[in-house]
PDB file of N, CA and C in Angstrom:
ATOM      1  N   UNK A   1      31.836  19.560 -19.039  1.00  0.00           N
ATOM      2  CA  UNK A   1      30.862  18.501 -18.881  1.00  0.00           C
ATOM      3  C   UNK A   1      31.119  17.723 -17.590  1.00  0.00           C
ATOM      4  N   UNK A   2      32.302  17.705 -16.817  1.00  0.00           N
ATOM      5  CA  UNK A   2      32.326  16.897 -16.427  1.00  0.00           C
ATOM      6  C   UNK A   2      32.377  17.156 -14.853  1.00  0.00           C
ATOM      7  N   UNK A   3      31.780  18.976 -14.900  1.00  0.00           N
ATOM      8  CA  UNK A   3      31.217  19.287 -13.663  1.00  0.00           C
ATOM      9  C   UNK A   3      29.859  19.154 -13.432  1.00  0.00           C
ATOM     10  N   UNK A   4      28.932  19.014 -15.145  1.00  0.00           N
ATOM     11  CA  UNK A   4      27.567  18.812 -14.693  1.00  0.00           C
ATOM     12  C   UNK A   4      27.586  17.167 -14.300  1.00  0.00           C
ATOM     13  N   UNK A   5      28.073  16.507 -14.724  1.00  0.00           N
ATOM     14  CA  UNK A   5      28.070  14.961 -14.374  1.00  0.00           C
ATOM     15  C   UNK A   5      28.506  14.963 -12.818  1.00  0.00           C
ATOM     16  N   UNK A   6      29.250  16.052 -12.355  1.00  0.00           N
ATOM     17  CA  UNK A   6      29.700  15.783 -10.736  1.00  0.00           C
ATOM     18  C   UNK A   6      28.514  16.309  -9.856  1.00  0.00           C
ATOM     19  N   UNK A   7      27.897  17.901 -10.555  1.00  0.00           N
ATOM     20  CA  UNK A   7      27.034  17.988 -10.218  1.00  0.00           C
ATOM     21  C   UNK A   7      25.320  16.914 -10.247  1.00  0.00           C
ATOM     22  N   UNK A   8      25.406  16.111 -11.094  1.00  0.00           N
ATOM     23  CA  UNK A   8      24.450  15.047 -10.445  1.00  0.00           C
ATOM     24  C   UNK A   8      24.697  14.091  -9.935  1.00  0.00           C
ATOM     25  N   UNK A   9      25.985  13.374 -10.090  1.00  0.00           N
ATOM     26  CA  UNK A   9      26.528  12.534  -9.190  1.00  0.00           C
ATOM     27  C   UNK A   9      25.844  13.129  -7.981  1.00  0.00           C
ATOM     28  N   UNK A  10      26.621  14.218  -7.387  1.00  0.00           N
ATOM     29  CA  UNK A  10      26.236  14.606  -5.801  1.00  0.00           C
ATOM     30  C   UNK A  10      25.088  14.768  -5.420  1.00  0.00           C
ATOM     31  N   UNK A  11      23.762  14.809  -6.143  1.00  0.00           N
ATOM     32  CA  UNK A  11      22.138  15.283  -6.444  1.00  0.00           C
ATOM     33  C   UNK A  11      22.014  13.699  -5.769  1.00  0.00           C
ATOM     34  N   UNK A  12      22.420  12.869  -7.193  1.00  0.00           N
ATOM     35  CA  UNK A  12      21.782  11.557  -7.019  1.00  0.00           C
ATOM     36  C   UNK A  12      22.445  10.762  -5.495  1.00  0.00           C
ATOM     37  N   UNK A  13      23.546  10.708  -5.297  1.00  0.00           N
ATOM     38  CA  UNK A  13      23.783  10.233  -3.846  1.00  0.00           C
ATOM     39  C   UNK A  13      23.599  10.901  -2.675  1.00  0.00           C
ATOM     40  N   UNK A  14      23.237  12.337  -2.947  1.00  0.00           N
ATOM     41  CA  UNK A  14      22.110  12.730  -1.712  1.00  0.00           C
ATOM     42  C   UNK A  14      21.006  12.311  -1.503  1.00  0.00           C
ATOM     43  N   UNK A  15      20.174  12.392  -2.575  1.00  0.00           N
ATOM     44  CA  UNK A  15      18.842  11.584  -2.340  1.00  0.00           C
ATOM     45  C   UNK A  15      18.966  10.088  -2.352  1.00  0.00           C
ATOM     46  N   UNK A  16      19.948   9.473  -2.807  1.00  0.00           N
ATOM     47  CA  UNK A  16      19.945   8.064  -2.524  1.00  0.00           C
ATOM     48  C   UNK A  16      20.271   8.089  -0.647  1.00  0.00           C
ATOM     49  N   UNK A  17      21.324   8.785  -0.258  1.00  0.00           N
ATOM     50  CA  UNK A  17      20.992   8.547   0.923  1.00  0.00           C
ATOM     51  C   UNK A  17      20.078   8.501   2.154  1.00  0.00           C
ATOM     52  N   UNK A  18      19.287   9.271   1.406  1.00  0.00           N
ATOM     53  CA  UNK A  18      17.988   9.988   2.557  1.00  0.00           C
ATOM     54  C   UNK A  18      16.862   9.048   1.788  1.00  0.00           C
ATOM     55  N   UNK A  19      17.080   8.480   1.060  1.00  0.00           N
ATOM     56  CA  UNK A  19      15.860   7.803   0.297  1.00  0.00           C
ATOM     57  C   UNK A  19      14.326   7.368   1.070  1.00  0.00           C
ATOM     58  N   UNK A  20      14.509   6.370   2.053  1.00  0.00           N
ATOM     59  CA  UNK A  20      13.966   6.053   2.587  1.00  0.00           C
ATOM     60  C   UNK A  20      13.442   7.269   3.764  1.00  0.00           C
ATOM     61  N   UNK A  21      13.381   8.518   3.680  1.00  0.00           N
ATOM     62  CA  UNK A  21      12.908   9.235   4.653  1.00  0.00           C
ATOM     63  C   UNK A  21      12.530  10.698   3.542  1.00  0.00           C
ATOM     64  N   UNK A  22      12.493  10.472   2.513  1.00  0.00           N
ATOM     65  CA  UNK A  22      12.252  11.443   1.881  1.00  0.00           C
ATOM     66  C   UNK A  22      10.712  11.534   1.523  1.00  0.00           C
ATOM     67  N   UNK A  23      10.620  12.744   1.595  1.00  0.00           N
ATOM     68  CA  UNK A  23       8.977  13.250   0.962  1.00  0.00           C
ATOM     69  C   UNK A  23       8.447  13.604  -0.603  1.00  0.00           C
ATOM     70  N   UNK A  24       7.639  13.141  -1.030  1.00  0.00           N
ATOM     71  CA  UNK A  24       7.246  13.259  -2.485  1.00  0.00           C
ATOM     72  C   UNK A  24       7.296  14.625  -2.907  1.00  0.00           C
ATOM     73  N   UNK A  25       7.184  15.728  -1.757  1.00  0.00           N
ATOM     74  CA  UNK A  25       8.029  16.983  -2.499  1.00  0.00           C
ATOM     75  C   UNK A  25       9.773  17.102  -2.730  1.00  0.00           C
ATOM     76  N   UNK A  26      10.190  16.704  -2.268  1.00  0.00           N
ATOM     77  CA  UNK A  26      11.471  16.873  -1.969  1.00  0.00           C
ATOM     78  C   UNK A  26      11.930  16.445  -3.217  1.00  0.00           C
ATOM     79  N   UNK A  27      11.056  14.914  -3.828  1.00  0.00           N
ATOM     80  CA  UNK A  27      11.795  13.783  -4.749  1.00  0.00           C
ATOM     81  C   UNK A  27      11.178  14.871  -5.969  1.00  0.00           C
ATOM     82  N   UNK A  28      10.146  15.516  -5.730  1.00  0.00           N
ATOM     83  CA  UNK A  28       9.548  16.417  -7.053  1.00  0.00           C
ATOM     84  C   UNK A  28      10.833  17.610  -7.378  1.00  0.00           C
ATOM     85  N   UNK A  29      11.498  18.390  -6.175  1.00  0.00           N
ATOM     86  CA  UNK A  29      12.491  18.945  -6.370  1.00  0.00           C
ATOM     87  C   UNK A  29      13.640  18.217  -6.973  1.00  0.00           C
ATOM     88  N   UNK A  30      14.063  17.243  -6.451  1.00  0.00           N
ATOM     89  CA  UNK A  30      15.194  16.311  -7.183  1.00  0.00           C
ATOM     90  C   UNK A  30      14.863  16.617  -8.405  1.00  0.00           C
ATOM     91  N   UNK A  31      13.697  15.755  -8.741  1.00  0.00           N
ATOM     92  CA  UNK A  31      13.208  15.443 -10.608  1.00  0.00           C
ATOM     93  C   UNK A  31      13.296  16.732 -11.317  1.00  0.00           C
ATOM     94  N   UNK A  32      13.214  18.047 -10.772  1.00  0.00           N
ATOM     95  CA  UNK A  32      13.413  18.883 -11.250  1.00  0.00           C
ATOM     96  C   UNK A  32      14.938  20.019 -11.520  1.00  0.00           C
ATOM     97  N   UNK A  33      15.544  19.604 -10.862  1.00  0.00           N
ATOM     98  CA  UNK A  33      17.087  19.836 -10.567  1.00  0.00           C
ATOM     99  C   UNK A  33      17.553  18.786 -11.904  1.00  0.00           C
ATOM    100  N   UNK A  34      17.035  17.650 -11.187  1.00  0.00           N
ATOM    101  CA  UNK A  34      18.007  16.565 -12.510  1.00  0.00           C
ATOM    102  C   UNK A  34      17.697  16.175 -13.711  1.00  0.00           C
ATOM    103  N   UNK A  35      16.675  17.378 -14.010  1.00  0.00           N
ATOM    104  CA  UNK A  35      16.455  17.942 -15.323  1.00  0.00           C
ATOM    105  C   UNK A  35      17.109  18.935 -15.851  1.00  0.00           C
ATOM    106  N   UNK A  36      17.015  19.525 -14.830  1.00  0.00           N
ATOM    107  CA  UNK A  36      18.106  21.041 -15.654  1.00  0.00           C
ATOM    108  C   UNK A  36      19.613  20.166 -16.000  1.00  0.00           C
ATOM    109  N   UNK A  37      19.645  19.754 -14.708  1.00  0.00           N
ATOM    110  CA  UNK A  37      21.364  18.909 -14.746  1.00  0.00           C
ATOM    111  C   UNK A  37      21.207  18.059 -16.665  1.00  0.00           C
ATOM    112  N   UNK A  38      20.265  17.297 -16.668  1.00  0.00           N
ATOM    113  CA  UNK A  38      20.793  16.728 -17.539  1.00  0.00           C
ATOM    114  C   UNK A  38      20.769  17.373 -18.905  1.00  0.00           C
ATOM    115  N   UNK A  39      19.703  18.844 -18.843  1.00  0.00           N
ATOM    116  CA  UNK A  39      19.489  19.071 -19.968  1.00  0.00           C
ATOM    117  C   UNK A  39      21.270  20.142 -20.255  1.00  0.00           C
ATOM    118  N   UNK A  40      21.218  20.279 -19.556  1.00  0.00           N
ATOM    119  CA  UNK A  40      23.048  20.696 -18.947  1.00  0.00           C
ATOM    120  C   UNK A  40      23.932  20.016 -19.902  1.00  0.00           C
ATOM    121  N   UNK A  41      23.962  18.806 -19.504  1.00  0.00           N
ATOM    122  CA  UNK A  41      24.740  17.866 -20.047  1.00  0.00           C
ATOM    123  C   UNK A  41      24.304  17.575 -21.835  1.00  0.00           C
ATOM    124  N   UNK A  42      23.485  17.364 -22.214  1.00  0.00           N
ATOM    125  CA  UNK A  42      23.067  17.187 -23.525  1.00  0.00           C
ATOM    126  C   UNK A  42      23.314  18.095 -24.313  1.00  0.00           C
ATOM    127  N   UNK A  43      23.099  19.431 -23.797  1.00  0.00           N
ATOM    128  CA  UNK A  43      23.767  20.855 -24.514  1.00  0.00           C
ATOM    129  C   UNK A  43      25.434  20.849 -24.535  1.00  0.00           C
ATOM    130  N   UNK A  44      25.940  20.479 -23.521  1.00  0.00           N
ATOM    131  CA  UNK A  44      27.516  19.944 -23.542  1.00  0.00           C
ATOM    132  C   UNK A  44      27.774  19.047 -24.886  1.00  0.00           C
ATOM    133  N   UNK A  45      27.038  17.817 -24.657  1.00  0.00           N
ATOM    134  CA  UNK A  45      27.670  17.277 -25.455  1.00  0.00           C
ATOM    135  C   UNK A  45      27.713  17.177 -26.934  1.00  0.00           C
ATOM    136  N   UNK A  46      26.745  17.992 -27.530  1.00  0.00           N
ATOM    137  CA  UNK A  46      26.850  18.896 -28.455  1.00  0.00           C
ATOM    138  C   UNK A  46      28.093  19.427 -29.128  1.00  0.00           C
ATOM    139  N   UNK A  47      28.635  19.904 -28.162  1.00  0.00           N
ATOM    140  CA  UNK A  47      29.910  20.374 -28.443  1.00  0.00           C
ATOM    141  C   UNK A  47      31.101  19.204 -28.145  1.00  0.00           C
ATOM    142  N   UNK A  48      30.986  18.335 -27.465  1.00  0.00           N
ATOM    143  CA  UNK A  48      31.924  17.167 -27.492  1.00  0.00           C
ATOM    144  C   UNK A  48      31.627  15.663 -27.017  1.00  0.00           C
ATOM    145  N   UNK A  49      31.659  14.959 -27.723  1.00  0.00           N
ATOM    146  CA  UNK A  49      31.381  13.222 -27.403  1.00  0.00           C
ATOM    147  C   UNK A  49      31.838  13.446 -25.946  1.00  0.00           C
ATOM    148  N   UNK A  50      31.272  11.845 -25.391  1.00  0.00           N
ATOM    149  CA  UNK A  50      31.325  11.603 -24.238  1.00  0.00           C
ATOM    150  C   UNK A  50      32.847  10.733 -23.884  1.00  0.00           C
ATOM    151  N   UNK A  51      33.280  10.741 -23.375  1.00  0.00           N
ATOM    152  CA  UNK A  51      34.714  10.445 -22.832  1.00  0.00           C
ATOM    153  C   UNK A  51      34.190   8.913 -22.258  1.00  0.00           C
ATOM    154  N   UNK A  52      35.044   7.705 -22.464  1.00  0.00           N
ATOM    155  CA  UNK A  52      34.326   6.424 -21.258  1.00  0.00           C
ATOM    156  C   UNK A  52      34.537   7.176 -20.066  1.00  0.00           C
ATOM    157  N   UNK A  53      35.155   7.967 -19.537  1.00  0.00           N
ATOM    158  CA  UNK A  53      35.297   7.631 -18.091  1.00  0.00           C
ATOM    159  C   UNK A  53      33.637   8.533 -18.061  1.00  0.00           C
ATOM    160  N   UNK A  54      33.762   9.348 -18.720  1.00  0.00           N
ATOM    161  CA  UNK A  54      32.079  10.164 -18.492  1.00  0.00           C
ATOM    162  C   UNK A  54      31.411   9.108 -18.437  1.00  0.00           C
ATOM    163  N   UNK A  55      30.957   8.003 -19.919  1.00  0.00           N
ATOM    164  CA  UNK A  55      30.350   7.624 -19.842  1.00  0.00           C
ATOM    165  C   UNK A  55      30.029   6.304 -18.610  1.00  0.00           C
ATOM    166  N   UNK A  56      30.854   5.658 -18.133  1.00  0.00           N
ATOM    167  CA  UNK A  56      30.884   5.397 -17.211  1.00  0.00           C
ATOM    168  C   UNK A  56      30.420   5.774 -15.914  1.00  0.00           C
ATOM    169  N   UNK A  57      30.658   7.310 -15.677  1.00  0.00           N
ATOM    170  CA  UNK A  57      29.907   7.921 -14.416  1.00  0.00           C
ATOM    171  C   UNK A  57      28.103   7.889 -14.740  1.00  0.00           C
ATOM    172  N   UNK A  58      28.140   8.393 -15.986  1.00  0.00           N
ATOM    173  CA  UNK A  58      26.822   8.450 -16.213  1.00  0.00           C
ATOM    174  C   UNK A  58      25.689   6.962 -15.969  1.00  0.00           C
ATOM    175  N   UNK A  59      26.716   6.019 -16.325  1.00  0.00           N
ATOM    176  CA  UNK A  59      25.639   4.528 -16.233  1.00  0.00           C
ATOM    177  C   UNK A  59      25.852   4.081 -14.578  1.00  0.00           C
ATOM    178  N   UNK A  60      26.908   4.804 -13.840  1.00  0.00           N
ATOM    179  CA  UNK A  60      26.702   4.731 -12.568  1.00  0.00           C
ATOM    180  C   UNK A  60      25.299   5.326 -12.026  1.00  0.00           C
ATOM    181  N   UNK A  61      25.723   6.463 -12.789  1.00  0.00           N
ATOM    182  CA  UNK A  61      23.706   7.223 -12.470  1.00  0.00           C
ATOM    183  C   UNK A  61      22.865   6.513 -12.721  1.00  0.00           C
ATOM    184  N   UNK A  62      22.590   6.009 -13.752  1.00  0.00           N
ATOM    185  CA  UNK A  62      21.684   5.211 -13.865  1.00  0.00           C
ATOM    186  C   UNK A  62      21.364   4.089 -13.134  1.00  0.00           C
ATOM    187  N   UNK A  63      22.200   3.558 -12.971  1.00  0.00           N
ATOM    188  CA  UNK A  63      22.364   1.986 -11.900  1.00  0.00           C
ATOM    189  C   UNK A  63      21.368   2.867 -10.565  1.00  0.00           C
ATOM    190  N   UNK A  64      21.418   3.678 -10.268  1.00  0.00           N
ATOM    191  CA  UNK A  64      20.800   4.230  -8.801  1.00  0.00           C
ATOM    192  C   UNK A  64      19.575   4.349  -9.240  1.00  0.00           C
ATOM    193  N   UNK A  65      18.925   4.724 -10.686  1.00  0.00           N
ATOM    194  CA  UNK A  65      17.575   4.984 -10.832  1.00  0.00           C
ATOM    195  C   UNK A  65      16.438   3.929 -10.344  1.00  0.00           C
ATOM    196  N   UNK A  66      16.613   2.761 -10.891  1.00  0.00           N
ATOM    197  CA  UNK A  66      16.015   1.650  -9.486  1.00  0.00           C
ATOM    198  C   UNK A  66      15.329   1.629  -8.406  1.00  0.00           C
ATOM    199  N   UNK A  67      16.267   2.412  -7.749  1.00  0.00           N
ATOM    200  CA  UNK A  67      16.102   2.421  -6.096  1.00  0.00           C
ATOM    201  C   UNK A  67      15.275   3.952  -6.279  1.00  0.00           C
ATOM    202  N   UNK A  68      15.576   4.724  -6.901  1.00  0.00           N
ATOM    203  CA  UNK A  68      14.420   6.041  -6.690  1.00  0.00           C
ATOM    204  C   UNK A  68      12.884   5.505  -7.420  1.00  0.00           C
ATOM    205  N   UNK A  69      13.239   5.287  -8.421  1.00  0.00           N
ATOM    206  CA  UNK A  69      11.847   4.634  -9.038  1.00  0.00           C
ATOM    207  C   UNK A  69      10.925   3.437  -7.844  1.00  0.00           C
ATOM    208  N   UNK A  70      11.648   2.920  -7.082  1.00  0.00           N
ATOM    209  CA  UNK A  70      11.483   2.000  -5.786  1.00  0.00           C
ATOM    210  C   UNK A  70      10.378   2.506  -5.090  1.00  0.00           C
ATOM    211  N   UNK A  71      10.980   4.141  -5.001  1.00  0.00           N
ATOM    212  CA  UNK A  71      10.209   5.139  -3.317  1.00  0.00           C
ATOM    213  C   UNK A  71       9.312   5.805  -4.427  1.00  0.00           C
ATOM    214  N   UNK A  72       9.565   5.908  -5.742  1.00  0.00           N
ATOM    215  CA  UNK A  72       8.756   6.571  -6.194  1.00  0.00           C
ATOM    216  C   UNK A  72       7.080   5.629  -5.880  1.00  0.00           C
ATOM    217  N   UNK A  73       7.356   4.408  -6.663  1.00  0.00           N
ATOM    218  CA  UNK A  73       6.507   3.512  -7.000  1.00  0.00           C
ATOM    219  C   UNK A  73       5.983   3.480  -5.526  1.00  0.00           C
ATOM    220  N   UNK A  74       6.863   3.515  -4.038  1.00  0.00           N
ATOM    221  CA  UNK A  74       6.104   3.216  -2.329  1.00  0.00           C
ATOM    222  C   UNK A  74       5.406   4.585  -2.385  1.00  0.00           C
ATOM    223  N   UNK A  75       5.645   5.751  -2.565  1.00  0.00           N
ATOM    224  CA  UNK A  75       5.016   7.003  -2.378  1.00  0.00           C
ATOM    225  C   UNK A  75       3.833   7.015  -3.301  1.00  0.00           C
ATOM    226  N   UNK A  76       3.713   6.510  -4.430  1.00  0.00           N
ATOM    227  CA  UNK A  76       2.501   6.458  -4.880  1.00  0.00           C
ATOM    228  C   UNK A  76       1.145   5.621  -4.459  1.00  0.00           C
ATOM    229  N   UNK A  77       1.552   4.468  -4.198  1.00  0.00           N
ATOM    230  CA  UNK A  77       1.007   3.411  -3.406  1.00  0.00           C
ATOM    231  C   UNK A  77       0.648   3.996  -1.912  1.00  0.00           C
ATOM    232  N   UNK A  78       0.958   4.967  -1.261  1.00  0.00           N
ATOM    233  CA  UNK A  78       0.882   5.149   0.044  1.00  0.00           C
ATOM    234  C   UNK A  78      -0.199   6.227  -0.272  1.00  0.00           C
ATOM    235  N   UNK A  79      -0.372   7.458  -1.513  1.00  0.00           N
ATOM    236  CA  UNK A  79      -1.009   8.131  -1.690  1.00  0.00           C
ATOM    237  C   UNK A  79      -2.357   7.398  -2.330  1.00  0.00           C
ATOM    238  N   UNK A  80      -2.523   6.628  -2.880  1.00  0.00           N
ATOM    239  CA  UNK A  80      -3.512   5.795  -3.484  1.00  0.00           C
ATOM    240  C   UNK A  80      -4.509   5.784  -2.429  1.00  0.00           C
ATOM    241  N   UNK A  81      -3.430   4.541  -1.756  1.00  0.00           N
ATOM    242  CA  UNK A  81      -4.291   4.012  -0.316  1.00  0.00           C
ATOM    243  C   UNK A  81      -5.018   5.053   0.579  1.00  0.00           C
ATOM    244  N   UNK A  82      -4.673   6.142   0.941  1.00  0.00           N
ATOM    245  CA  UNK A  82      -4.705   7.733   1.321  1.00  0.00           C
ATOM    246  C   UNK A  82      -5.796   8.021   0.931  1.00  0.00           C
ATOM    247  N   UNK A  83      -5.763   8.256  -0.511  1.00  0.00           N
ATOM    248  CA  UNK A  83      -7.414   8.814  -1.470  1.00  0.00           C
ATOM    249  C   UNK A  83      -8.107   7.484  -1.602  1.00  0.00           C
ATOM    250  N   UNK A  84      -8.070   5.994  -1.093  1.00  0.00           N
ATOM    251  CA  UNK A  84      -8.578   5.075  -1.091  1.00  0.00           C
ATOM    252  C   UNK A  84      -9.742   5.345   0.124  1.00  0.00           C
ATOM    253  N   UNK A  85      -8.837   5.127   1.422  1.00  0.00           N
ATOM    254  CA  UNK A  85      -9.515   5.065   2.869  1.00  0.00           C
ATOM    255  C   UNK A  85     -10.380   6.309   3.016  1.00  0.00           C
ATOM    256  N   UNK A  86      -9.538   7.422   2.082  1.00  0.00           N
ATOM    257  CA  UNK A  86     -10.340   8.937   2.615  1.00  0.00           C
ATOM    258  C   UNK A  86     -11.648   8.938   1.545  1.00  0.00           C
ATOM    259  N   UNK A  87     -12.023   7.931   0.930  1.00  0.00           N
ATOM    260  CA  UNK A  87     -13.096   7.786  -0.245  1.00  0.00           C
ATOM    261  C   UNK A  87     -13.859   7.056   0.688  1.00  0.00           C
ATOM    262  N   UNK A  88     -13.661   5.973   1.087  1.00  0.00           N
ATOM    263  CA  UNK A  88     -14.569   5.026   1.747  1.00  0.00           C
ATOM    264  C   UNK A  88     -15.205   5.796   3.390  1.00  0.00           C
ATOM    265  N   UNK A  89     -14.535   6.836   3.768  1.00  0.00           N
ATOM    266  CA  UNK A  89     -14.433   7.404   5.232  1.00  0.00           C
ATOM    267  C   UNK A  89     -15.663   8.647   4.473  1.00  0.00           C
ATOM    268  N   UNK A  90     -15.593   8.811   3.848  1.00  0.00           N
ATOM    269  CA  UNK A  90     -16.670  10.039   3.094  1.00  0.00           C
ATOM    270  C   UNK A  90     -18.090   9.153   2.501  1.00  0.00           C
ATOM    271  N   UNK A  91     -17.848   8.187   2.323  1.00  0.00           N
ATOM    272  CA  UNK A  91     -18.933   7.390   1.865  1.00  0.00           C
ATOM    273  C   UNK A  91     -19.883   6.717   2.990  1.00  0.00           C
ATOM    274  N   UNK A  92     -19.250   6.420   3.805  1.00  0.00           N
ATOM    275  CA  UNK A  92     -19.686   6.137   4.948  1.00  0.00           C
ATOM    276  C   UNK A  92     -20.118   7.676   5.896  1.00  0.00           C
ATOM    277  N   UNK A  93     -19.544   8.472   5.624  1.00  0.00           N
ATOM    278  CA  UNK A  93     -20.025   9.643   6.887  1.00  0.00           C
ATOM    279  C   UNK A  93     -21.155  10.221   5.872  1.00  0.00           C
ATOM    280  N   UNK A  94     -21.461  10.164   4.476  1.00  0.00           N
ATOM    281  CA  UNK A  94     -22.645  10.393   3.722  1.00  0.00           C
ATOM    282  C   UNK A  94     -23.724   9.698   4.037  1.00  0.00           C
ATOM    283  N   UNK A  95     -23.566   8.337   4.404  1.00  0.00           N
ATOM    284  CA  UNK A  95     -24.665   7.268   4.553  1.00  0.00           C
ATOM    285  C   UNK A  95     -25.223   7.775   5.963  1.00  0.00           C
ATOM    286  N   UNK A  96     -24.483   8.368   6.831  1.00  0.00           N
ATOM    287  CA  UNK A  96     -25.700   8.913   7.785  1.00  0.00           C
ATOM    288  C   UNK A  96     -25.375  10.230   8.092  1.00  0.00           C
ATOM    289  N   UNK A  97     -25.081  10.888   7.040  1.00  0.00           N
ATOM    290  CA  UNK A  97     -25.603  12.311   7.205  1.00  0.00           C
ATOM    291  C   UNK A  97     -26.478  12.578   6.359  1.00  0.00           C
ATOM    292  N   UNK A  98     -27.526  11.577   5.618  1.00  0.00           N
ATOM    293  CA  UNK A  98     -28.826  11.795   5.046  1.00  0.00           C
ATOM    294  C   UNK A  98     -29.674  13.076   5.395  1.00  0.00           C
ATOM    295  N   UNK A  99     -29.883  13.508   4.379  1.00  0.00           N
ATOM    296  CA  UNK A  99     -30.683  14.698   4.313  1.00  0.00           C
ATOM    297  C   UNK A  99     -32.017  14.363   4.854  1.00  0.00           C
ATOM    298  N   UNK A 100     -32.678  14.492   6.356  1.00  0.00           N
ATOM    299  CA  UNK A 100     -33.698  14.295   6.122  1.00  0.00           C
ATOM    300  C   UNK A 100     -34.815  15.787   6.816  1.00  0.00           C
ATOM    301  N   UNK A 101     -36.536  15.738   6.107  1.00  0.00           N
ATOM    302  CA  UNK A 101     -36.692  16.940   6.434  1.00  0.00           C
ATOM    303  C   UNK A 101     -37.321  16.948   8.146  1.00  0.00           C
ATOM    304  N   UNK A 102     -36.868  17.288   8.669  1.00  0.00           N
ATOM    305  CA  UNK A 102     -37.302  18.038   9.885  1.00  0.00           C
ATOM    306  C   UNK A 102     -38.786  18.142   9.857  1.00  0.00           C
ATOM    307  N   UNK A 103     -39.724  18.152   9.365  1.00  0.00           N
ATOM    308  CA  UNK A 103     -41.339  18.616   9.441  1.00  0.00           C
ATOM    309  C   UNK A 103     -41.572  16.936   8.911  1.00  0.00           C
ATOM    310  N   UNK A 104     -41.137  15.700   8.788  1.00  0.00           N
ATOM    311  CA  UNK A 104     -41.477  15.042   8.283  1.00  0.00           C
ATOM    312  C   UNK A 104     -41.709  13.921   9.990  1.00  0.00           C
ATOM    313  N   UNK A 105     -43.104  12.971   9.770  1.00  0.00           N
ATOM    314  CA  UNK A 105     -43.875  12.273  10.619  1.00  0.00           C
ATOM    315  C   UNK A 105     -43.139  10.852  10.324  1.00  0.00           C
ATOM    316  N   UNK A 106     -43.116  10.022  11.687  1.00  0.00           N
ATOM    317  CA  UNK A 106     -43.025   8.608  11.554  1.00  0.00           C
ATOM    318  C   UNK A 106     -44.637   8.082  11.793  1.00  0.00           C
ATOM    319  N   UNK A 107     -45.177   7.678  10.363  1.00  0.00           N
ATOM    320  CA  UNK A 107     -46.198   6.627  11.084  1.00  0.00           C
ATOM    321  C   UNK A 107     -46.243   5.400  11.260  1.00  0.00           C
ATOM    322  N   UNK A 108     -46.737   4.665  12.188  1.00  0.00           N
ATOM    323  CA  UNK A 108     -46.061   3.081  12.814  1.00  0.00           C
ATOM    324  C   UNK A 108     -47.491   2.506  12.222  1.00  0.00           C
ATOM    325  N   UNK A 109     -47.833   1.523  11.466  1.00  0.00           N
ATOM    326  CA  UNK A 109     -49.063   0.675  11.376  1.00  0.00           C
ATOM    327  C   UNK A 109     -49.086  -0.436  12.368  1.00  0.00           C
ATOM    328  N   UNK A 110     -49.928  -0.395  13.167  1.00  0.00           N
ATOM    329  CA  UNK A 110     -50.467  -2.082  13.572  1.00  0.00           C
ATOM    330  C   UNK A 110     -51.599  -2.626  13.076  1.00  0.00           C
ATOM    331  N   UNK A 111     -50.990  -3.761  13.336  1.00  0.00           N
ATOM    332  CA  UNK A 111     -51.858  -5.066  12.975  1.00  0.00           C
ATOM    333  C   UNK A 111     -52.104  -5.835  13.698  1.00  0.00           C
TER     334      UNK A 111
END
């Protein structure tokens, strides 16, 4: 057990370091690594309680979740805004790309 706990230790303070420059694929790879990792660990402990010093490493992990949930929560917000501007930029290039027909007359009335 207490190589899968090293093995996410080292997961989670890689991406904590690069945090701020990381891409929402990259953090999708993490989330998926530190799933296997933990489902790793839960099958471990099955076979044996958690030790404090384990448990200890483990609420160190946790203490970092914070700061990923942080970039998670900025990367979503940045994609929002993204499908926000690119909604309003389509709404506007609709308003004058009006369908109009070609064989059709302007007539002007005076008065």
């Amino acid at each position: 057990m207490d190589n899968a706990i090293s093995k996410l230790e080292e997961l989670t303070e890689t991406l904590v370091s690069h945090l701020q420059h990381i891409s929402s694929e990259d953090l999708e790879a993490f989330l998926e690594r530190r799933q296997q990792i933990i489902g790793e660990i839960t099958f471990l402990k099955q076979e044996a309680p958690y030790t404090p010093d384990q448990v200890e490493r483990l609420n160190q992990i946790v203490e970092q979740d914070s700061l990923i949930l942080n970039r998670m929560s900025t990367l979503k917000d940045e994609a929002s805004n993204w499908l926000q501007n690119r909604g309003q930029a389509k709404t506007q290039r609709n308003a004058y790309e009006a369908a109009y027909s070609p064989d059709s007359m302007l007539m002007d009335r005076r008065e």
